[in-house]
Protein backbone atom coordinates (compact mmCIF):
# COMPACT_ATOMS: atom_id res chain seq x y z
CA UNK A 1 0.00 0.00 0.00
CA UNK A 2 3.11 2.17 0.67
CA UNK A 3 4.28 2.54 -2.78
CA UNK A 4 1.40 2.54 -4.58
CA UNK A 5 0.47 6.14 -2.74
CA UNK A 6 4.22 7.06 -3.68
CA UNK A 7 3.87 5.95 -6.87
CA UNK A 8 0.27 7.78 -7.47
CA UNK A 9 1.70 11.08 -6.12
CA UNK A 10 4.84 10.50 -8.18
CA UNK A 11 2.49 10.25 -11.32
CA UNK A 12 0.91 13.85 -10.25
CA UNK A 13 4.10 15.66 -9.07
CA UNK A 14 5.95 14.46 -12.24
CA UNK A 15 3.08 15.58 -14.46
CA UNK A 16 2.86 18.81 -13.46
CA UNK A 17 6.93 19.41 -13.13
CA UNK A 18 7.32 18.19 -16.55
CA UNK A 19 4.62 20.54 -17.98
CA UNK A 20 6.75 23.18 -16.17
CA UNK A 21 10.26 22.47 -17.16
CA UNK A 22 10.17 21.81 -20.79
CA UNK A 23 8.43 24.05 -23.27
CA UNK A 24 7.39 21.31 -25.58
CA UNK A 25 5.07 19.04 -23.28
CA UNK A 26 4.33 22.61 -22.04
CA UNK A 27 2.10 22.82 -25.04
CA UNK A 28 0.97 19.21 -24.66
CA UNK A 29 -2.18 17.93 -22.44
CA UNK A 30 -1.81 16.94 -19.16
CA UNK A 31 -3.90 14.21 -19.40
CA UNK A 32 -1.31 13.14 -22.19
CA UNK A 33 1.58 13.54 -19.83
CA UNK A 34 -0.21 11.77 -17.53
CA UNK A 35 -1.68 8.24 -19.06
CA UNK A 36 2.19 8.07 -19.79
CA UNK A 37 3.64 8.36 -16.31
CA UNK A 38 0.92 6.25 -15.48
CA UNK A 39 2.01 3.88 -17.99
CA UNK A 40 5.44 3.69 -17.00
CA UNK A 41 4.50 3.58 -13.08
CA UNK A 42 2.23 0.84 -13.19
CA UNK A 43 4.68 -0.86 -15.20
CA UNK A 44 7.50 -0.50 -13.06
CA UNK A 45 4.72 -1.46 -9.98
CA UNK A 46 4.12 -4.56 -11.75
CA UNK A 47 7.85 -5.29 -11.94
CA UNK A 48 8.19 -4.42 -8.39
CA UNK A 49 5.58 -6.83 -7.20
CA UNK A 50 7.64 -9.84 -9.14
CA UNK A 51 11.25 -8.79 -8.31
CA UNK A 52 11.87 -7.93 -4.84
CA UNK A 53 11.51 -11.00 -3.39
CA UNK A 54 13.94 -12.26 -5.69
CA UNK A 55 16.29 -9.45 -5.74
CA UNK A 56 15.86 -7.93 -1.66
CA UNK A 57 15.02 -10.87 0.50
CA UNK A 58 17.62 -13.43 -0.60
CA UNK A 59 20.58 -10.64 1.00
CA UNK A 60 22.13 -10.57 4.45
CA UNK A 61 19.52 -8.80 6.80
CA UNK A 62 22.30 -6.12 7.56
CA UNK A 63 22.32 -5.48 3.67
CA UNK A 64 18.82 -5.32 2.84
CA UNK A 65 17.99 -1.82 3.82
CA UNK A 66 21.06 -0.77 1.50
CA UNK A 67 19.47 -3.49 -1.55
CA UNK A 68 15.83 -2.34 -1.42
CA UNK A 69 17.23 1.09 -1.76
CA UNK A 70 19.08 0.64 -5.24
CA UNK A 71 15.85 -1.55 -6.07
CA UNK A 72 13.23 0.93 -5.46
CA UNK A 73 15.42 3.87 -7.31
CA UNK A 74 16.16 1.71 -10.17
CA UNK A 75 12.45 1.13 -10.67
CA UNK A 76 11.89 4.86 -10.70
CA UNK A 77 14.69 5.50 -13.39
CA UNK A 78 12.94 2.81 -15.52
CA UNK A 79 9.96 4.55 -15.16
CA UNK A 80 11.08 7.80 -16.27
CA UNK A 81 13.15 6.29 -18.83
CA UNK A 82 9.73 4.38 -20.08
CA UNK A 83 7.38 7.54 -19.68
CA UNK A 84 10.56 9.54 -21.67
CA UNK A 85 10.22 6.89 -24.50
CA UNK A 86 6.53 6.87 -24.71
CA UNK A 87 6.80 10.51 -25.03
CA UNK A 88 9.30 10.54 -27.49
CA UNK A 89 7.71 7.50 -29.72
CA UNK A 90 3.77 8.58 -29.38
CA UNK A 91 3.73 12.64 -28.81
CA UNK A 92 7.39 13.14 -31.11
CA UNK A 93 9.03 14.78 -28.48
CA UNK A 94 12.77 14.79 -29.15
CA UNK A 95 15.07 12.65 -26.85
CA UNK A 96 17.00 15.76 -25.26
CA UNK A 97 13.46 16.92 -24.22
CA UNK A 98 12.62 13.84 -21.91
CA UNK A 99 16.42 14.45 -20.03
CA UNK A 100 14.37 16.90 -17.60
CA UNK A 101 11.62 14.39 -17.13
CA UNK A 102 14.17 11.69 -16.50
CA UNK A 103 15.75 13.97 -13.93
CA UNK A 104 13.07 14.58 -12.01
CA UNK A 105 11.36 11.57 -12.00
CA UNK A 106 15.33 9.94 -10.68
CA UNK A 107 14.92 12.84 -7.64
CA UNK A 108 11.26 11.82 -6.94
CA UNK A 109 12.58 8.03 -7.10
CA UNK A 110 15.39 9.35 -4.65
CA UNK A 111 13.11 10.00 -2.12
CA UNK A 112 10.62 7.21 -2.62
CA UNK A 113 13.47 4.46 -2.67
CA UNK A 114 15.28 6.33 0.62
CA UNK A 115 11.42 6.05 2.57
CA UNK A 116 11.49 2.10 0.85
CA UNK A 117 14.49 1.61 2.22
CA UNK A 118 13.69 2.66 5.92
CA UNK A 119 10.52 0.63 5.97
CA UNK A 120 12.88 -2.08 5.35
CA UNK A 121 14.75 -1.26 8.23
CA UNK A 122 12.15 -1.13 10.27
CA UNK A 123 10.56 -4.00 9.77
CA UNK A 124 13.54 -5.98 10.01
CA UNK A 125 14.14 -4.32 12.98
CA UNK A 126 10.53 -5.85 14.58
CA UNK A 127 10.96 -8.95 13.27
CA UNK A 128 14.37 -9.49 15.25
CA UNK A 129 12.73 -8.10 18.49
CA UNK A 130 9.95 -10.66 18.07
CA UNK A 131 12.48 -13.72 17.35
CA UNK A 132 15.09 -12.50 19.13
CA UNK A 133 18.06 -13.03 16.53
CA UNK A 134 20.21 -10.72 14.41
CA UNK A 135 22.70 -10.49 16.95
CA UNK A 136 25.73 -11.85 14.50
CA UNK A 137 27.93 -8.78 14.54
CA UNK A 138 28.89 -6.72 11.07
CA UNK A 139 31.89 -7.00 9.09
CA UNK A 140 31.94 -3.38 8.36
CA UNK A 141 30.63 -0.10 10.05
CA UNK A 142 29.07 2.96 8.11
CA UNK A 143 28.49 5.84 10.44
CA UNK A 144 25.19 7.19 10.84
CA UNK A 145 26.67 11.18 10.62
CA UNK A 146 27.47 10.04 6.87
CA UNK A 147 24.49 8.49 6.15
CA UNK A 148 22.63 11.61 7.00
CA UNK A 149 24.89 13.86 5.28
CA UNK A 150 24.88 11.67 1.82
CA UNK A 151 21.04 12.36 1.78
CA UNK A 152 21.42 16.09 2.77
CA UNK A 153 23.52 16.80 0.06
CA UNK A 154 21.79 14.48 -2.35
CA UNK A 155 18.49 16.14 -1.53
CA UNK A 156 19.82 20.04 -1.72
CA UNK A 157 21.68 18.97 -5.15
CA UNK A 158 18.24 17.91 -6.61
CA UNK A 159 15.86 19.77 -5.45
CA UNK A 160 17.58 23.17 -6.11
CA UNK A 161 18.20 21.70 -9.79
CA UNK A 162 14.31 21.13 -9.95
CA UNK A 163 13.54 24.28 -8.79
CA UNK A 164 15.58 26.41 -11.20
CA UNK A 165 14.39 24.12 -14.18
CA UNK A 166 10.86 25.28 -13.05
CA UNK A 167 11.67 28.88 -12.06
CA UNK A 168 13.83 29.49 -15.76
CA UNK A 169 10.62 28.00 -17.50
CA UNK A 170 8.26 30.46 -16.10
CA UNK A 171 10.46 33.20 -16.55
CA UNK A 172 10.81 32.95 -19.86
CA UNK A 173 7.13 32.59 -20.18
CA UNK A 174 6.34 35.21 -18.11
CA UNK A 175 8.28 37.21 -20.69
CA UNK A 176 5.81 36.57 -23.36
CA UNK A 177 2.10 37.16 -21.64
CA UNK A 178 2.49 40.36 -22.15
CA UNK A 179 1.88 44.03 -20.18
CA UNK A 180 -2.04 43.00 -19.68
CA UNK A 181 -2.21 43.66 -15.63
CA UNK A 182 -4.67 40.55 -15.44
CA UNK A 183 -2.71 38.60 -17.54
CA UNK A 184 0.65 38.85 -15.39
CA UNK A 185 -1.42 38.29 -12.65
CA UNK A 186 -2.89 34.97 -13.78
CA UNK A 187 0.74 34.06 -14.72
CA UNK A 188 1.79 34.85 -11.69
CA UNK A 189 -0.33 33.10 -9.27
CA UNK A 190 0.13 30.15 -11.53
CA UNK A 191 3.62 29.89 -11.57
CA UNK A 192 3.36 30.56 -8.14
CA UNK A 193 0.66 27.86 -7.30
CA UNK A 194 3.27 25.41 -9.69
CA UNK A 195 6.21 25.66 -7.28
CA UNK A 196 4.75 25.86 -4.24
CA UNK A 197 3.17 22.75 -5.12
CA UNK A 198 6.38 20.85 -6.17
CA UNK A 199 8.24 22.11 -3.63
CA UNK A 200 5.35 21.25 -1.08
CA UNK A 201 5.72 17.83 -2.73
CA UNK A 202 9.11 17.52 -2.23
CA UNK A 203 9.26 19.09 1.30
CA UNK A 204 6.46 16.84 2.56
CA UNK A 205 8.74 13.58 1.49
CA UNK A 206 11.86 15.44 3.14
CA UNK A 207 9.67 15.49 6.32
CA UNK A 208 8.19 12.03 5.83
CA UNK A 209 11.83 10.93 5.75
CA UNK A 210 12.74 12.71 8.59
CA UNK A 211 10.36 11.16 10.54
CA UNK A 212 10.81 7.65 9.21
CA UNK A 213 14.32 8.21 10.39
CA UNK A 214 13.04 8.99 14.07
CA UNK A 215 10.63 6.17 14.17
CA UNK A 216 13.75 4.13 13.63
CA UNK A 217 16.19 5.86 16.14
CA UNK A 218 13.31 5.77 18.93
CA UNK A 219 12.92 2.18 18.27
CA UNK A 220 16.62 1.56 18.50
CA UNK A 221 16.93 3.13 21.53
CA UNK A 222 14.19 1.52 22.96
CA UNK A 223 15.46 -2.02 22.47
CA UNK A 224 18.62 -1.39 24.19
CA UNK A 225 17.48 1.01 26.73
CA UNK A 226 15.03 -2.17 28.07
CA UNK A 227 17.57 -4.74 27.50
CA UNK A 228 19.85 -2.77 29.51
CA UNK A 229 17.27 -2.28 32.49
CA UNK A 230 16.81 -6.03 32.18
CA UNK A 231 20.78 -6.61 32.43
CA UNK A 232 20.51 -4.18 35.34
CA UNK A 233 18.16 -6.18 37.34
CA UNK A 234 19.70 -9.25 36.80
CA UNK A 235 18.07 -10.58 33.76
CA UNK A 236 21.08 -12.01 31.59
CA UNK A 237 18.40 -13.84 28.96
CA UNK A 238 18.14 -10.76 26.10
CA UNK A 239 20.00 -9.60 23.72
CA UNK A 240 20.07 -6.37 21.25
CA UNK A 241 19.31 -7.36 17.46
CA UNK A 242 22.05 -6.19 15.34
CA UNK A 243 20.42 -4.60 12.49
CA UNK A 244 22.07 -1.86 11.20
CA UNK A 245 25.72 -0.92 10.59
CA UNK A 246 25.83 2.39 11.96
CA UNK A 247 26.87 3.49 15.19
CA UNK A 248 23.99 1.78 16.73
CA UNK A 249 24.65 -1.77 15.75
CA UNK A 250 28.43 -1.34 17.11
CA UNK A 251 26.49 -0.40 20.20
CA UNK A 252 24.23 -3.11 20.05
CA UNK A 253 27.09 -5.51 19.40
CA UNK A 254 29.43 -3.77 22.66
CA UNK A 255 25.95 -4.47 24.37
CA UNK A 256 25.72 -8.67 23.52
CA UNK A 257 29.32 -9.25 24.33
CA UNK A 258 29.14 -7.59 27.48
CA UNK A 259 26.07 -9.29 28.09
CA UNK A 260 27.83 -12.60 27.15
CA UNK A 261 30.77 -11.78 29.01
CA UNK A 262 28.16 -11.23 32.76
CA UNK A 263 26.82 -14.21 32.01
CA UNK A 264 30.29 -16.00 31.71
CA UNK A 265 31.21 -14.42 35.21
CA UNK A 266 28.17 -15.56 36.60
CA UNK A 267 28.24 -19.36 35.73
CA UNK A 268 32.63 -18.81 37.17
CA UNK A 269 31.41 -17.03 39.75
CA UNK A 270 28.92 -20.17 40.56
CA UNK A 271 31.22 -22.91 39.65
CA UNK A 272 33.87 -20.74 41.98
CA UNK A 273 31.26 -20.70 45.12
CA UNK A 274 29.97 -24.26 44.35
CA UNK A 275 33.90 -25.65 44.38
CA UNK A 276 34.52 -23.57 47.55
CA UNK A 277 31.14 -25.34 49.58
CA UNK A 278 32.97 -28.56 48.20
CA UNK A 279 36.02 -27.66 49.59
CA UNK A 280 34.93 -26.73 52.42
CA UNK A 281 33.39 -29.82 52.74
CA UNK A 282 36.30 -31.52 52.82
CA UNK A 283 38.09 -30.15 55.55
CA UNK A 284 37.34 -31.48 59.01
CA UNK A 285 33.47 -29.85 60.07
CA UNK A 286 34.00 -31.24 63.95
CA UNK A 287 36.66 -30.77 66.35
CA UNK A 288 38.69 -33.99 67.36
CA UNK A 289 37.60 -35.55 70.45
CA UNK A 290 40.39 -37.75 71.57
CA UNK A 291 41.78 -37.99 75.30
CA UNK A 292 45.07 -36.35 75.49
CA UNK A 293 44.81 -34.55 72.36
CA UNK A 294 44.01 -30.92 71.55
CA UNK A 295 43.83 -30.52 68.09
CA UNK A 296 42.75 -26.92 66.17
CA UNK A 297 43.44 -26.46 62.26
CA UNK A 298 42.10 -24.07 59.56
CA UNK A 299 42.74 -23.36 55.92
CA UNK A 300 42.31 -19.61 54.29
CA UNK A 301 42.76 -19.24 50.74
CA UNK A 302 43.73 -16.17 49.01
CA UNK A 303 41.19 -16.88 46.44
CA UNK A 304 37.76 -18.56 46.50
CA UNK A 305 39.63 -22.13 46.40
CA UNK A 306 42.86 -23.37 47.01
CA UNK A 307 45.40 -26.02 47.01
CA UNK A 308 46.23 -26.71 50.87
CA UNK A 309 44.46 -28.89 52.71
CA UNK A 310 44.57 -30.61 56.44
CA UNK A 311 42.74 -33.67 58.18
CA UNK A 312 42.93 -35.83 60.81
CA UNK A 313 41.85 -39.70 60.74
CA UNK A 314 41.42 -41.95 63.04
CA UNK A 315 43.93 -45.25 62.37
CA UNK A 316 43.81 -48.64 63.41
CA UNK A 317 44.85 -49.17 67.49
CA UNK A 318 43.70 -46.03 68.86
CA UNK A 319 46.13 -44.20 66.65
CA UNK A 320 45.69 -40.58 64.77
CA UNK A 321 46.93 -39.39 61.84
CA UNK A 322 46.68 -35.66 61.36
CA UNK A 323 48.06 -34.13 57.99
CA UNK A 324 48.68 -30.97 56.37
CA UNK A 325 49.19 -30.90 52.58
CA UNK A 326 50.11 -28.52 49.36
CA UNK A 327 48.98 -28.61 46.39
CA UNK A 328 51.34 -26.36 43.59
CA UNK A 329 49.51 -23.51 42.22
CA UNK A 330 46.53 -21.84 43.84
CA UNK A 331 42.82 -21.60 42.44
CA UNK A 332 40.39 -24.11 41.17
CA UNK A 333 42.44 -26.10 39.33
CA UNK A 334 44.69 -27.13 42.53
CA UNK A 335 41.53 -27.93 44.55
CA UNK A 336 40.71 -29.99 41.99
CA UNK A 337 44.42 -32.11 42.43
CA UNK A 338 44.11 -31.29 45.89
CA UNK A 339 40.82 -33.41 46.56
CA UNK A 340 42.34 -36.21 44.24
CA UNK A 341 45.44 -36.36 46.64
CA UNK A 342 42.41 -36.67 49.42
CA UNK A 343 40.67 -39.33 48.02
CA UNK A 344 43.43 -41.53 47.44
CA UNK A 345 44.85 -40.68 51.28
CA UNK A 346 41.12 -41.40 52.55
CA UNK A 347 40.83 -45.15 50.88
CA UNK A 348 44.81 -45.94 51.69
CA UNK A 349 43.73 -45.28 55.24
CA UNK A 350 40.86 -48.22 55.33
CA UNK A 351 43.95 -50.86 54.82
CA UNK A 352 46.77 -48.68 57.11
CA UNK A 353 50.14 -50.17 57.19
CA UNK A 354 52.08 -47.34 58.24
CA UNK A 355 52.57 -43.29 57.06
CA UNK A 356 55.47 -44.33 54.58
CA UNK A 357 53.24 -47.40 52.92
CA UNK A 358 49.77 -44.85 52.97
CA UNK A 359 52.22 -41.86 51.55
CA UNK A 360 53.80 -44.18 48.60
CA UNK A 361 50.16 -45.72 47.93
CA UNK A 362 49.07 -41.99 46.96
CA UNK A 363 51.66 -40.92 45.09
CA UNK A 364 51.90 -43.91 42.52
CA UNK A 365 48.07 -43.00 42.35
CA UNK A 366 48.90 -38.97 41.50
CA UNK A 367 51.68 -39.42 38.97
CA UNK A 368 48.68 -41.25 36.68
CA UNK A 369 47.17 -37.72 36.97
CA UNK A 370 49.90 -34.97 37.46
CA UNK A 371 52.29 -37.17 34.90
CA UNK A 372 51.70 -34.51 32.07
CA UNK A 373 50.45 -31.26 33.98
CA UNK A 374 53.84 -31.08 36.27
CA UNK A 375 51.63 -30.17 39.57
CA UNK A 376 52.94 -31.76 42.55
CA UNK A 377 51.60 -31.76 46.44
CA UNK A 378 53.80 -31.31 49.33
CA UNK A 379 52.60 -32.96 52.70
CA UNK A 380 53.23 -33.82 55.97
CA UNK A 381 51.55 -37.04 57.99
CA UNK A 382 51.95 -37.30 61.30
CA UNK A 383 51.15 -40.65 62.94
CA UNK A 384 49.84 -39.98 66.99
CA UNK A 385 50.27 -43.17 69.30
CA UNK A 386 48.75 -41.63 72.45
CA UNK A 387 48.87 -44.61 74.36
CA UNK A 388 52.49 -46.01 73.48
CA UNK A 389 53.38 -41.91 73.38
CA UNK A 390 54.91 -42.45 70.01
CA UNK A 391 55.09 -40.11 67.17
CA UNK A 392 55.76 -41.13 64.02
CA UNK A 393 55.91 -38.94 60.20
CA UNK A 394 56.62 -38.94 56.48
CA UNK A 395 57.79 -35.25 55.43
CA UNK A 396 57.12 -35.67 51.85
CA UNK A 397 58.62 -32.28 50.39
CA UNK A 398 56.48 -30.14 53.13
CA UNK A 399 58.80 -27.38 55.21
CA UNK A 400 59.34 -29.29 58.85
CA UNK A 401 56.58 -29.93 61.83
CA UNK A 402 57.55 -27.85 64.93
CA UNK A 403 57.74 -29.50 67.99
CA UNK A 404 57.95 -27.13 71.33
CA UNK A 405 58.60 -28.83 74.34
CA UNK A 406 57.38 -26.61 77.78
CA UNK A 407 60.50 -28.14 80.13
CA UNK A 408 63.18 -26.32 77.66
CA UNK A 409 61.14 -24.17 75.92
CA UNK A 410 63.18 -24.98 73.10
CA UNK A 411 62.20 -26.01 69.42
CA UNK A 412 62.58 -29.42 67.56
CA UNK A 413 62.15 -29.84 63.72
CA UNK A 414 60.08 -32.90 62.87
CA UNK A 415 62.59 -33.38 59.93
CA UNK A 416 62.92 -36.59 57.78
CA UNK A 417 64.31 -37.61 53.56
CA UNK A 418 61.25 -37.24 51.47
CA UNK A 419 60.06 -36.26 47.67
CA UNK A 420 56.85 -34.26 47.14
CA UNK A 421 53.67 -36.51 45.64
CA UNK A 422 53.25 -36.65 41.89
CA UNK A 423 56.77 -36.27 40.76
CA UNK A 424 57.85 -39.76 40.13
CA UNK A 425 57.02 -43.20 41.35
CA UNK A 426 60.34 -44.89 41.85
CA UNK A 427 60.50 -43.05 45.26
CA UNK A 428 59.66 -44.54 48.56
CA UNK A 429 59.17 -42.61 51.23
CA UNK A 430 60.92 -43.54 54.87
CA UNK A 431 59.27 -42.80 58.03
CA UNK A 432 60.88 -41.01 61.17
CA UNK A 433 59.75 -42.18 65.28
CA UNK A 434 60.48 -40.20 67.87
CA UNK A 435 59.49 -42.13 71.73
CA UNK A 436 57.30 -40.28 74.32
CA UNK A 437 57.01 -36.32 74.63
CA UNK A 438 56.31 -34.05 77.86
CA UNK A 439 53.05 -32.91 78.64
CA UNK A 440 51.67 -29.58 77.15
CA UNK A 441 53.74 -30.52 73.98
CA UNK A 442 52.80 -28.31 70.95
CA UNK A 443 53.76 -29.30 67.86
CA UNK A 444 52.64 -26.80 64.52
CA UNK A 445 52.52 -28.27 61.20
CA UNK A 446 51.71 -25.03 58.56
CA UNK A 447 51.91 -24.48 54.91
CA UNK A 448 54.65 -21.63 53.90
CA UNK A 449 51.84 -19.05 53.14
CA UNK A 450 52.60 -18.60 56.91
CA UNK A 451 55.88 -18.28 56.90
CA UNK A 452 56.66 -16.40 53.71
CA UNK A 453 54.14 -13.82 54.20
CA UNK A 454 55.76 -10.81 53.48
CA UNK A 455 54.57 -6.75 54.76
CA UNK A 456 54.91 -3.65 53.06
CA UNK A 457 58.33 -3.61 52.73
CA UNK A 458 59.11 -6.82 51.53
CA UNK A 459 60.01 -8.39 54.65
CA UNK A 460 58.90 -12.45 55.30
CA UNK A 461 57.14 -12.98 58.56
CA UNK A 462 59.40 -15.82 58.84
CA UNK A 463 60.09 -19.26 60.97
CA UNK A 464 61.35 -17.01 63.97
CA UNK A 465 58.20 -15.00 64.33
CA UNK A 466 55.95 -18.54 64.75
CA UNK A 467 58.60 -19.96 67.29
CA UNK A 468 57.73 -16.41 69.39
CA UNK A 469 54.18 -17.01 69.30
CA UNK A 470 54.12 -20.36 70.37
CA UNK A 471 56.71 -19.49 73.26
CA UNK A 472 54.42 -17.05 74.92
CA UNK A 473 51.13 -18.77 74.05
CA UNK A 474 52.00 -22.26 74.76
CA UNK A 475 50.39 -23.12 77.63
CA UNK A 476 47.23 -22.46 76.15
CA UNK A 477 44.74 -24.36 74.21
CA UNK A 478 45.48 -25.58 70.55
CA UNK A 479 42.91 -23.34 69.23
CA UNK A 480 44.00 -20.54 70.91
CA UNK A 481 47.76 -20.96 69.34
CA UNK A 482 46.43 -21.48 66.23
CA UNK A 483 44.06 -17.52 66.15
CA UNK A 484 47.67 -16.28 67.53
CA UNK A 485 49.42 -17.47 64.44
CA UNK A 486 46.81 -16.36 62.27
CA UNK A 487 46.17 -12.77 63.71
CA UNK A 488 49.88 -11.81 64.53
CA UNK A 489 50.65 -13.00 60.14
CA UNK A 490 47.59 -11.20 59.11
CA UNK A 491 48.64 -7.75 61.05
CA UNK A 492 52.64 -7.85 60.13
CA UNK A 493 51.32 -8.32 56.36
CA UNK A 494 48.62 -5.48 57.12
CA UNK A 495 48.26 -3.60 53.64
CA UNK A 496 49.60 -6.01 51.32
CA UNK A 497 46.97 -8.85 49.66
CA UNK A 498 47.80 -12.54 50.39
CA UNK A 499 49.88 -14.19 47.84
CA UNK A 500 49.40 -17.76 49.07
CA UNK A 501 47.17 -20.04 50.83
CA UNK A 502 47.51 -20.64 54.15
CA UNK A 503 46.84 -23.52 55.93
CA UNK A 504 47.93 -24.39 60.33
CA UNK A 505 47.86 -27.32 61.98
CA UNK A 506 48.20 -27.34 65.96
CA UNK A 507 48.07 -30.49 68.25
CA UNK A 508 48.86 -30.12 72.11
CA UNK A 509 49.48 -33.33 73.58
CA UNK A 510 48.35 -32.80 77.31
């Protein structure tokens, strides 16, 4: 329905411009003029109705706009060329005659294909809000500032060119009417009714364009403006349809990929906080209850997940065996090797034949899995006897247990030959015994992230610093050692983020 009102007001506009700008079809019958243009319109209508789905809806939806476009305005020079020829073969009219009627039947065209064009648009435009596609980004970018100024330009060219083909027309026949006072005014007001009437024409599409182009910009707008305020409160599901190549479609585009790129984060962020709760769930969730043993331990990561890792478990004969472990790396991925290493050290404990025997049982079990990815855990097991009053441990690449004993108040490195798990498989690990301890011994079994925190200035906290704190807090519970670690590293690295996990271990054998 669209272009058959363009075309029928192209039919009238072009029949009386081309009355006005050429002195031959001057002298012929409108009606003449006309049953041609009508001719050539209905012709190029007919054309129209068989073509553009061939020739516009096969394209790329980004390209379409630009296609109907050079469609629509080729139809229009046809039909111009067409009424030209009828003109020239029926009324005699020579060829160079029909060049103004061409011309303005091409600007008409301009402005019919341009509105064409933008309906195009548009309608793209809704169906990609109603199916939610279009959102495959464009190869190339045409700014929007040079798509207005192309049709600025194109439009002042043309319709100043019209105008002073009418206006030198009536000039020169105003020249011949005569002096007659009525007669100049008749010419007059008819030259005057002529170009207010094409340039009313042509003004009306200008506007018509104008606001085609702000239907289109609102509805722009509008799309992202609610997909944003979806993305705002939390709705991830929409995206903008890319349908143009201007500045709005890069827009659109910068919109989906940070859209894509939230909804990324939020699916880490939930696989982050879903491996932390398992995690979590692996450490110990009640305190040992054991006569003679106090036993406090905690794990704090410098990310959501880490790689250390402590236990306890309760052995064959009344025995414990408490452990503190660490995995290379930090993050997901050495949780991940970290609760491997615990899985394996969980089922080697149903069949428990010593720390050296459970330690070697693990590591053939990691080097299947760390064999090509070079990761590698460090740990310590500590076998308690509380009854015999035996300790006995496998320091499997992991710094030294501390041992304090109250009647010296000296320090004792629980040392001993070991390889960290995961490096080879040839390696067997021997076990170290030390017989009885004094009452209100403390030993400390830590990850470096302890140690080797450093302050502002570069500074570690250092082995020294831990052998202080246990000192003066020693005769108090294992819990109460352990916050006194904790609190006195957090303060002496206050200011400075924390580089690795950290993961303590006290047991106070009382």
């Amino acid at each position: 329905m669209r272009i058959i009102v363009h075309y029928v007001l192209a039919v009238a506009i072009c029949t009386v411009y081309g009355s006005q700008v050429d002195q031959m079809m001057a002298v012929l019958p409108p009606l003449n003029l006309w049953v041609d243009l009508l001719i050539a319109y209905a012709t190029a209508y007919i054309l129209r109705q068989l073509l553009e789905k061939r020739i516009v809806n096969p394209v790329d939806y980004l390209t379409q706009a630009r296609r109907q476009f050079l469609f629509d305005f080729s139809l229009n020079i046809y039909a111009g060329l067409l009424a030209a020829f009828l003109n020239t073969v029926i009324q005699g009219f020579s060829i160079l005659s029909m060049i103004a009627l061409v011309y303005g039947v091409a600007t008409y065209g301009f402005f019919i294909a341009l509105d064409m064009a933008l309906a195009r648009e548009r309608m793209i435009f809704l169906s990609a809000s109603e199916h939610v596609a279009f959102t495959v980004a464009p190869k190339r970018f045409r700014s929007i500032t040079h798509r207005f100024l192309v049709v600025m330009v194109v439009t002042a060219i043309s319709v100043s060119v019209v105008i002073i083909l009418v206006i030198s027309l009536d000039m020169a026949w105003l020249t011949k009417v005569g002096t007659d006072p009525v007669s100049i005014g008749e010419a007059v007001w008819d030259i005057t009714y002529e170009i207010l009437f094409i340039i009313g024409a042509l003004l009306g599409h200008g506007i018509n364009l104008i606001f085609s182009y702000i239907r289109i910009l609102k509805l722009l707008f509008k799309n992202e403006t609610c997909v944003l305020e979806k993305v705002s409160r939390g709705d991830l599901n929409s995206l903008v349809p890319v349908i143009t190549q201007d500045e709005f479609g890069l827009s659109a585009v910068h919109i989906n990929s940070m859209i894509e790129g939230l909804r990324h984060r939020i699916q880490l962020l939930t696989s982050l906080k879903l491996a932390e709760e398992v995690q979590r769930n692996l450490l110990p969730v009640a305190p040992l209850t054991m006569p003679g043993i106090d036993l406090s331990g905690t794990s704090i990561y410098c990310e959501e997940t880490g790689g250390d890792y402590w236990d306890y478990l309760l052995l064959p004969g009344g025995r414990i065996g408490v452990v503190v472990a660490d995995a290379s790396g930090h993050g997901v991925d050495a949780a991940l090797f970290m609760s491997t290493a615990r899985a394996f050290l969980i089922s080697g404990a149903r069949h428990y034949a010593g720390p050296a025997n459970l330690l070697d049982e693990v590591n053939s079990y990691l080097i299947r899995d760390s064999e090509f990815t070079c990761r590698f855990i460090s740990m310590f097991f500590l076998e308690i006897d509380a009854t015999g009053r035996t300790l006995c441990w496998v320091r499997a690449g992991h710094k030294p247990a501390l041992l304090f004993n109250p009647v010296t108040a000296g320090f004792q490195e629980l040392r001993g030959a070991g390889m960290a798990l995961g490096i080879t498989a040839d390696f067997k690990h021997e076990e170290s015994t030390q017989v009885d301890w004094c009452s209100q011994t403390v030993i400390v079994i830590s990850t470096d992230g302890i140690s080797e925190s450093r302050n502002h200035s570069g500074e570690a906290f250092g082995t020294h610093r831990i052998k202080e704190i246990i000192r003066r807090h020693a005769s108090e519970s294992a819990d109460c050692i352990k916050s006194a670690l904790i609190k006195a590293s957090q303060d002496f690295r206050t200011g400075t983020p924390q580089e690795d996990d950290m993961t303590l271990l006290v047991v106070k054998l009382v």
